[in-house]
Every structure is written in structure tokens, then in C-alpha cells.
PDB file of N, CA and C in Angstrom:
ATOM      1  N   UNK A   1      21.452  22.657   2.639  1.00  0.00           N
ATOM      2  CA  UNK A   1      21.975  21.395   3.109  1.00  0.00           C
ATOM      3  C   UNK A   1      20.820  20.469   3.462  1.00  0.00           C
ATOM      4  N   UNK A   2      21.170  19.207   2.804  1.00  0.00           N
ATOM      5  CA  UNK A   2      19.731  17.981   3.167  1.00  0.00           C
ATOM      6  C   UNK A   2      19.511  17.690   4.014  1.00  0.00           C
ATOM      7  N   UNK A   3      18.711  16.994   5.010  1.00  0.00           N
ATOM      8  CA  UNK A   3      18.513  15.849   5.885  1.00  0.00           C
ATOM      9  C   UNK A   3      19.504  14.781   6.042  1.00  0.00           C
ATOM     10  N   UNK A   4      20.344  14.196   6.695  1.00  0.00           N
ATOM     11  CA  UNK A   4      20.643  13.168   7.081  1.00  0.00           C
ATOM     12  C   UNK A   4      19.689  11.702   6.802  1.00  0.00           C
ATOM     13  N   UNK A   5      19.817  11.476   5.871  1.00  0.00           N
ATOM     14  CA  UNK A   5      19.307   9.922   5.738  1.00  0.00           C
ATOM     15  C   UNK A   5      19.326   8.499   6.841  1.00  0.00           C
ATOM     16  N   UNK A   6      18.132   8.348   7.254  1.00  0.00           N
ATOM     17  CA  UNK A   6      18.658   7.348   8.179  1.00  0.00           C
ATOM     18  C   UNK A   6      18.938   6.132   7.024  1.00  0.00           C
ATOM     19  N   UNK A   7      19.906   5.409   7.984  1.00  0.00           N
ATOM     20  CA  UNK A   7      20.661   4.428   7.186  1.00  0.00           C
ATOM     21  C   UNK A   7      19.745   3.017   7.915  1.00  0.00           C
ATOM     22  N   UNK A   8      19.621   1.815   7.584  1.00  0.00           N
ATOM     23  CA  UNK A   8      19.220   0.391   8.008  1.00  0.00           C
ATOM     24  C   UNK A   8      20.328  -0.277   8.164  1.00  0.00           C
ATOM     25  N   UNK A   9      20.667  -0.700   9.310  1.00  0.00           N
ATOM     26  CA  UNK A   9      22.190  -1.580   9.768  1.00  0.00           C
ATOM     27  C   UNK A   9      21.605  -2.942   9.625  1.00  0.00           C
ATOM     28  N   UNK A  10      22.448  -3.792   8.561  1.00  0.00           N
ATOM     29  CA  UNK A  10      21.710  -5.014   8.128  1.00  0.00           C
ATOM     30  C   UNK A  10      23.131  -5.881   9.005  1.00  0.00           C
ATOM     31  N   UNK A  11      22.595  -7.299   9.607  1.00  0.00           N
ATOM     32  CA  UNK A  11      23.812  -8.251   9.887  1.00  0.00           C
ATOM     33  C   UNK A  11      23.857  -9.251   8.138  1.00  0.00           C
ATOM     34  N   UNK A  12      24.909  -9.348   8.273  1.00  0.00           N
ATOM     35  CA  UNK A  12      25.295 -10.354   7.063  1.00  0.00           C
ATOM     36  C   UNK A  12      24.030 -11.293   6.838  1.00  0.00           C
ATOM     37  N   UNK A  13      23.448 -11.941   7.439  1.00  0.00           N
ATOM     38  CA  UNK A  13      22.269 -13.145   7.366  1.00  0.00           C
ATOM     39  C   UNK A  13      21.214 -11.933   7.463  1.00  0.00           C
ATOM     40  N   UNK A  14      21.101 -11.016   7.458  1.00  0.00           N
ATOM     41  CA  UNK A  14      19.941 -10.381   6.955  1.00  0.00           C
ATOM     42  C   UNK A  14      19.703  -9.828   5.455  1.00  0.00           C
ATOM     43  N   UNK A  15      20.878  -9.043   5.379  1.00  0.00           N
ATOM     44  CA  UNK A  15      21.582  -8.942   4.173  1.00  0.00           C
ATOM     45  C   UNK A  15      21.080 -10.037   2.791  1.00  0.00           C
ATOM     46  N   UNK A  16      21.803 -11.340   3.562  1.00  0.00           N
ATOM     47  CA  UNK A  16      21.822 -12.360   2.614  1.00  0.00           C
ATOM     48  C   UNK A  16      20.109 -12.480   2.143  1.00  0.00           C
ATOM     49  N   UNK A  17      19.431 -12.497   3.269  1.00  0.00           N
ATOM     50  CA  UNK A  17      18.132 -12.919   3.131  1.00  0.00           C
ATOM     51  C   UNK A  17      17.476 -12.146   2.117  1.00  0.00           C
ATOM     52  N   UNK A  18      17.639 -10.813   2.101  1.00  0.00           N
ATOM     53  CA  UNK A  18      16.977  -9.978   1.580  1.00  0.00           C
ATOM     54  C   UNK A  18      17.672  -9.611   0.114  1.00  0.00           C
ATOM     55  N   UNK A  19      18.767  -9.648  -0.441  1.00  0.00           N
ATOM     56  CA  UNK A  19      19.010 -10.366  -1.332  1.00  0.00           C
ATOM     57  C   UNK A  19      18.958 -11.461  -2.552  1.00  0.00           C
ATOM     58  N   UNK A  20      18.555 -12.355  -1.440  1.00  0.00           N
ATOM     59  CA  UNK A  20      17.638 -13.634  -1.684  1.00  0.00           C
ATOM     60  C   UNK A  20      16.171 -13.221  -2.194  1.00  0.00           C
ATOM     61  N   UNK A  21      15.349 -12.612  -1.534  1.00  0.00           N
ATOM     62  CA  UNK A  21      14.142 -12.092  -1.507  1.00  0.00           C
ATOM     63  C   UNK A  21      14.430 -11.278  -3.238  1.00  0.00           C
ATOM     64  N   UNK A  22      15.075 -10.695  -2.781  1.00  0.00           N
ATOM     65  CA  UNK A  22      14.926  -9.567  -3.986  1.00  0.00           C
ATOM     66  C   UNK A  22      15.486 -10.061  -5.420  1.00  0.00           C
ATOM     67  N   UNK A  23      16.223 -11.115  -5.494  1.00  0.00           N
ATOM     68  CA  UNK A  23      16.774 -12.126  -6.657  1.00  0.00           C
ATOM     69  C   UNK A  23      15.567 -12.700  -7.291  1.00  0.00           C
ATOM     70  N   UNK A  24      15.118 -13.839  -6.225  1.00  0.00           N
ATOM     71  CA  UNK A  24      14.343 -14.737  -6.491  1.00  0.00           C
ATOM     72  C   UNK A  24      12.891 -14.704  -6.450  1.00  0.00           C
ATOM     73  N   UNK A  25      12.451 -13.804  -5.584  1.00  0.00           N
ATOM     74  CA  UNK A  25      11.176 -13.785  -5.060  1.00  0.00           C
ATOM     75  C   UNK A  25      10.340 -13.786  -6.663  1.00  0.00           C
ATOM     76  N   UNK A  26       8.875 -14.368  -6.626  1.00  0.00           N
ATOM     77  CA  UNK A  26       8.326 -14.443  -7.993  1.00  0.00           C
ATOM     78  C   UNK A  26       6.739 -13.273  -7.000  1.00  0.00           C
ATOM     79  N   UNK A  27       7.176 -12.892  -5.986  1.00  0.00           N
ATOM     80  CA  UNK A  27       6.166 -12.039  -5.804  1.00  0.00           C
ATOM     81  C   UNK A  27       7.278 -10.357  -6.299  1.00  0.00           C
ATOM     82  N   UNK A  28       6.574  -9.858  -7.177  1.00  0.00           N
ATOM     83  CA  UNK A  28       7.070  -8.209  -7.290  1.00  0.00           C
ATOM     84  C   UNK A  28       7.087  -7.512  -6.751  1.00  0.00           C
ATOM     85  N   UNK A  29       5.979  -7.419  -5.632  1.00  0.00           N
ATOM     86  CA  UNK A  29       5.664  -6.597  -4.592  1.00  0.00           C
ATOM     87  C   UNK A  29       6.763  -7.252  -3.447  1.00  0.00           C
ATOM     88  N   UNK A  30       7.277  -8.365  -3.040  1.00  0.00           N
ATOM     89  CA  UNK A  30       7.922  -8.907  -2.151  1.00  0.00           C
ATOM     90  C   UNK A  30       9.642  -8.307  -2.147  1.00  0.00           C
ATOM     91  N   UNK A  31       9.547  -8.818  -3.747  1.00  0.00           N
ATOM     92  CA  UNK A  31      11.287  -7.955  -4.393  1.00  0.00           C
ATOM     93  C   UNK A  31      11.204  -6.543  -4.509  1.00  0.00           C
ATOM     94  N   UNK A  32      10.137  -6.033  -4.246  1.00  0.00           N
ATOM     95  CA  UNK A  32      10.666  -4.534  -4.553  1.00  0.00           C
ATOM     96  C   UNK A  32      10.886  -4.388  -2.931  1.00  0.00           C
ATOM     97  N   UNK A  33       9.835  -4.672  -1.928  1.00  0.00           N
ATOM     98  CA  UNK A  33      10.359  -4.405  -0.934  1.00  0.00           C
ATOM     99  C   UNK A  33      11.421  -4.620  -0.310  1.00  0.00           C
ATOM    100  N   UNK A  34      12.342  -5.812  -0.358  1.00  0.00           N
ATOM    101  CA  UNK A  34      13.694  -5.673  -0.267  1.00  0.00           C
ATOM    102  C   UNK A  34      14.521  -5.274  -0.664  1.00  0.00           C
ATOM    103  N   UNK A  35      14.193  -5.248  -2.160  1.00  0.00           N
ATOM    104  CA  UNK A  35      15.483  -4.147  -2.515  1.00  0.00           C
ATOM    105  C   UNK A  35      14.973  -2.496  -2.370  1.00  0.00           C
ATOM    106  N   UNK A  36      14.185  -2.101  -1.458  1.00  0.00           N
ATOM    107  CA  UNK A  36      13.783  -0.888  -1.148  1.00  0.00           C
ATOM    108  C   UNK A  36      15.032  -1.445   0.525  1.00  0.00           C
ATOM    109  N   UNK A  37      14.904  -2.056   1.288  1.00  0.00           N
ATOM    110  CA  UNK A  37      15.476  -2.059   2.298  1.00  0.00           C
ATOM    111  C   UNK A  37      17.663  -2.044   2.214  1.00  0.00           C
ATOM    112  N   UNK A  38      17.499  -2.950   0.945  1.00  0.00           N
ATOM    113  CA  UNK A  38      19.007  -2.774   0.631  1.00  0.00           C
ATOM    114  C   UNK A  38      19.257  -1.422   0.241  1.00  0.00           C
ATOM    115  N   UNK A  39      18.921  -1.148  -0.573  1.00  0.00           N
ATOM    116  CA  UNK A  39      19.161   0.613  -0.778  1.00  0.00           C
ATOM    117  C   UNK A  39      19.284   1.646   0.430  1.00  0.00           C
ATOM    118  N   UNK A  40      18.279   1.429   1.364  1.00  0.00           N
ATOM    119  CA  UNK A  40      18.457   1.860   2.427  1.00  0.00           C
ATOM    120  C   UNK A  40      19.471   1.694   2.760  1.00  0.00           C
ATOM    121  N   UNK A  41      20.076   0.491   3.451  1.00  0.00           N
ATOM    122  CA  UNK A  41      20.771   0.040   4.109  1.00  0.00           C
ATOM    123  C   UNK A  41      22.550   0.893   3.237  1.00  0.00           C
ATOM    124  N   UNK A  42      22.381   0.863   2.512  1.00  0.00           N
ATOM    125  CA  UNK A  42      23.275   1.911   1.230  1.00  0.00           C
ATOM    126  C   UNK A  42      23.946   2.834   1.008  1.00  0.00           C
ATOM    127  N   UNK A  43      22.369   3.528   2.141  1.00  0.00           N
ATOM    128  CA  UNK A  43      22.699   5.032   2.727  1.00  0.00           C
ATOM    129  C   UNK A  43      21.926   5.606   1.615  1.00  0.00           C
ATOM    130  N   UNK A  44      20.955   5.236   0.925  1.00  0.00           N
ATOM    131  CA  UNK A  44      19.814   6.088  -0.312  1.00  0.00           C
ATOM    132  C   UNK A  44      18.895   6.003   0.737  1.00  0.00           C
ATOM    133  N   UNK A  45      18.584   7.768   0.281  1.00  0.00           N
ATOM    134  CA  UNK A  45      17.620   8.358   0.774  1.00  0.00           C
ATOM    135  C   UNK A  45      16.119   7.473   0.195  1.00  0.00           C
ATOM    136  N   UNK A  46      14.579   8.281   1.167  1.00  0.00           N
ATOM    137  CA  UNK A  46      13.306   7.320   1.053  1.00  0.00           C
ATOM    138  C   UNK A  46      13.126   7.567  -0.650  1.00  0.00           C
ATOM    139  N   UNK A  47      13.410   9.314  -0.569  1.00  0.00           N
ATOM    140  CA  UNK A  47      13.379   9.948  -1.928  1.00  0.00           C
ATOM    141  C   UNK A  47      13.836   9.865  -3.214  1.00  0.00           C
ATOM    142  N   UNK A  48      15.078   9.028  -3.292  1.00  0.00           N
ATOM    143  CA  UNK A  48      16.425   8.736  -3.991  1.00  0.00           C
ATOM    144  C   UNK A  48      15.387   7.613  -4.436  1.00  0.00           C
ATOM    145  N   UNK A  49      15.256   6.265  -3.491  1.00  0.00           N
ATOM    146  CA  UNK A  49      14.671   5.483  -3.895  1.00  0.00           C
ATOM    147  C   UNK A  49      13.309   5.444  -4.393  1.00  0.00           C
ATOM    148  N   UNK A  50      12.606   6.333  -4.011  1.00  0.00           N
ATOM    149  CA  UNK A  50      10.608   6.496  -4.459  1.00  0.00           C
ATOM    150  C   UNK A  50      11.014   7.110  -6.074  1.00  0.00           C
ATOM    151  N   UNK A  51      12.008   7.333  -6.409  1.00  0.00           N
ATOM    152  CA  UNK A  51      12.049   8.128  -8.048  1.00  0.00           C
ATOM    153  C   UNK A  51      12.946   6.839  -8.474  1.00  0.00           C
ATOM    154  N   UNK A  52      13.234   6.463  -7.974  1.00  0.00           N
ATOM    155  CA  UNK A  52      14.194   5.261  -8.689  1.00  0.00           C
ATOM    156  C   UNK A  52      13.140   4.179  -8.836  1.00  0.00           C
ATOM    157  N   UNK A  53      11.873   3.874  -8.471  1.00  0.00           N
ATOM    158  CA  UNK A  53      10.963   3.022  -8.409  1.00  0.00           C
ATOM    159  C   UNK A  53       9.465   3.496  -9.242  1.00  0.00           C
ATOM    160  N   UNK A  54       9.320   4.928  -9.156  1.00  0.00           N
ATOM    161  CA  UNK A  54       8.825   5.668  -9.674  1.00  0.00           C
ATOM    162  C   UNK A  54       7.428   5.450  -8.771  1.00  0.00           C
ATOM    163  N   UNK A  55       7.472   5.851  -7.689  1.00  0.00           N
ATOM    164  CA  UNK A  55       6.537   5.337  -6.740  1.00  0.00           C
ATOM    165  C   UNK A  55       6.440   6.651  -5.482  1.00  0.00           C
ATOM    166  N   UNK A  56       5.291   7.266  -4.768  1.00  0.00           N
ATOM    167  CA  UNK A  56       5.800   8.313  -3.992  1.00  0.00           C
ATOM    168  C   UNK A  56       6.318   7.795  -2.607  1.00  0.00           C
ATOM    169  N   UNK A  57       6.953   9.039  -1.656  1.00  0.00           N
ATOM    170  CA  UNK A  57       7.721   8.008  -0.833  1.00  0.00           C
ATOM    171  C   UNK A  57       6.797   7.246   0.095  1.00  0.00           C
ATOM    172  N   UNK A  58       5.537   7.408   0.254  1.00  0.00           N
ATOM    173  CA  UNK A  58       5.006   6.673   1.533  1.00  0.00           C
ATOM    174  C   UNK A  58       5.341   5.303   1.561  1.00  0.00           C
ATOM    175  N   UNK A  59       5.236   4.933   0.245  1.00  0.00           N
ATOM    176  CA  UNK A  59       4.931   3.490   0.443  1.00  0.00           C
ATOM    177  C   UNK A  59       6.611   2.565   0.810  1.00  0.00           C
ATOM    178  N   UNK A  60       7.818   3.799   0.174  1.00  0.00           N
ATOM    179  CA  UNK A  60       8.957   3.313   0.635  1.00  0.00           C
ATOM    180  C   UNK A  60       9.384   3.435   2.651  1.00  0.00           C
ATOM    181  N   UNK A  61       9.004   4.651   3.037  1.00  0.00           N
ATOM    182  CA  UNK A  61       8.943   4.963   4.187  1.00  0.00           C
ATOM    183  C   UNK A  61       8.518   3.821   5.077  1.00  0.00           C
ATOM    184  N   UNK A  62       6.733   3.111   4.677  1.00  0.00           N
ATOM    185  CA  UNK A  62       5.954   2.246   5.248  1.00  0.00           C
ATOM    186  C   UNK A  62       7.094   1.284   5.427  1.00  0.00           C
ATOM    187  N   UNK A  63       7.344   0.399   4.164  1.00  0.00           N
ATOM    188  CA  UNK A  63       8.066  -0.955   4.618  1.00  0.00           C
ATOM    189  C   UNK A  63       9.668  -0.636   5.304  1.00  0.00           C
ATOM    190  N   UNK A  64       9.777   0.608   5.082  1.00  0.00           N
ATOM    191  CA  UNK A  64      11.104   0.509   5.787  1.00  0.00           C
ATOM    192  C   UNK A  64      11.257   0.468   7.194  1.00  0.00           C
ATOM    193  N   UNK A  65      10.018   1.209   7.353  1.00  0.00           N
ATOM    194  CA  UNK A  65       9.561   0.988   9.205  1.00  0.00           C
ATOM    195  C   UNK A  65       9.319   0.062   9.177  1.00  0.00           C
ATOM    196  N   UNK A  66       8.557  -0.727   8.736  1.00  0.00           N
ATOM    197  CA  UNK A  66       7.932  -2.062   9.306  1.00  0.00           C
ATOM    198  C   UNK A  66       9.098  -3.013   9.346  1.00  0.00           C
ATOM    199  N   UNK A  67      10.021  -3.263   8.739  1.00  0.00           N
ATOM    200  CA  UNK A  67      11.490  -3.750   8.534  1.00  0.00           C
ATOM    201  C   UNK A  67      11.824  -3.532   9.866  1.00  0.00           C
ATOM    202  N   UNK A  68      12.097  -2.321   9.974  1.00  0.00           N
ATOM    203  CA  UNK A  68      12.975  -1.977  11.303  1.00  0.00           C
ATOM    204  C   UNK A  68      12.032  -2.803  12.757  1.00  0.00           C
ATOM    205  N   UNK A  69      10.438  -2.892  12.340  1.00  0.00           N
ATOM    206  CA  UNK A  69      10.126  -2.963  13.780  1.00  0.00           C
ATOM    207  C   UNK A  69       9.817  -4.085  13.722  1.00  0.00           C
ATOM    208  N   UNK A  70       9.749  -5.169  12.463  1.00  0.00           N
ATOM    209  CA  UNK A  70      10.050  -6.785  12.813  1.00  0.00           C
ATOM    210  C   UNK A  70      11.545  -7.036  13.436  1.00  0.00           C
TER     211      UNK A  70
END
């Protein structure tokens, strides 16, 4: 049996924002990091997402904390 995934509780205007970010942004590095946080928010694991990006998990882990602690 796995780990429990922590989940990211987004409000609607965060949501939207990051969305936004991840649509439009013309930085790659900017859009991947939000849509690393929507996925989260999803309930996908750091792991689910670091193979879906093809990336190992630190770097998904990093911005997802830093998310949480802005």
C-alpha cells in the first residue's frame, strides 16, 4: 500500500491564475511549474507527475513547496 499523496487546496482565483500561467506563459520553465501545481492540486502524486514530465522528483517536490510557502 502507497503513501498518501499530499494534495494542494487551490481557491478558485488561484486556480484561475495558475491556469493562466500554464496556458499562456511564453516562459516553459514558468508553465511547467504550474501545471506541476495543478496536478497536484488533482491529487497526482510528486512521482506520477516527475514521469509525466520526464524529470526526477526533486525538482517537482521544490516548486511545490515553495507554492505552498508563498
Amino acid at each position: 500500500m502507497g503513501r498518501k499523496s499530499k494534495v494542494i487546496e487551490l481557491t478558485e482565483t488561484a486556480k484561475h491564475e495558475l491556469e493562466e500561467g500554464y496556458k499562456y506563459s511564453e516562459s516553459v520553465q514558468f508553465s511547467r511549474r504550474c501545471h506541476y501545481i495543478l496536478l497536484k492540486s488533482q491529487g497526482k502524486t510528486s512521482e506520477e507527475i516527475a514521469t509525466i514530465f520526464g524529470v526526477t522528483i526533486q525538482p517537482v517536490k521544490k516548486w511545490c513547496k515553495q507554492y505552498q510557502q508563498y
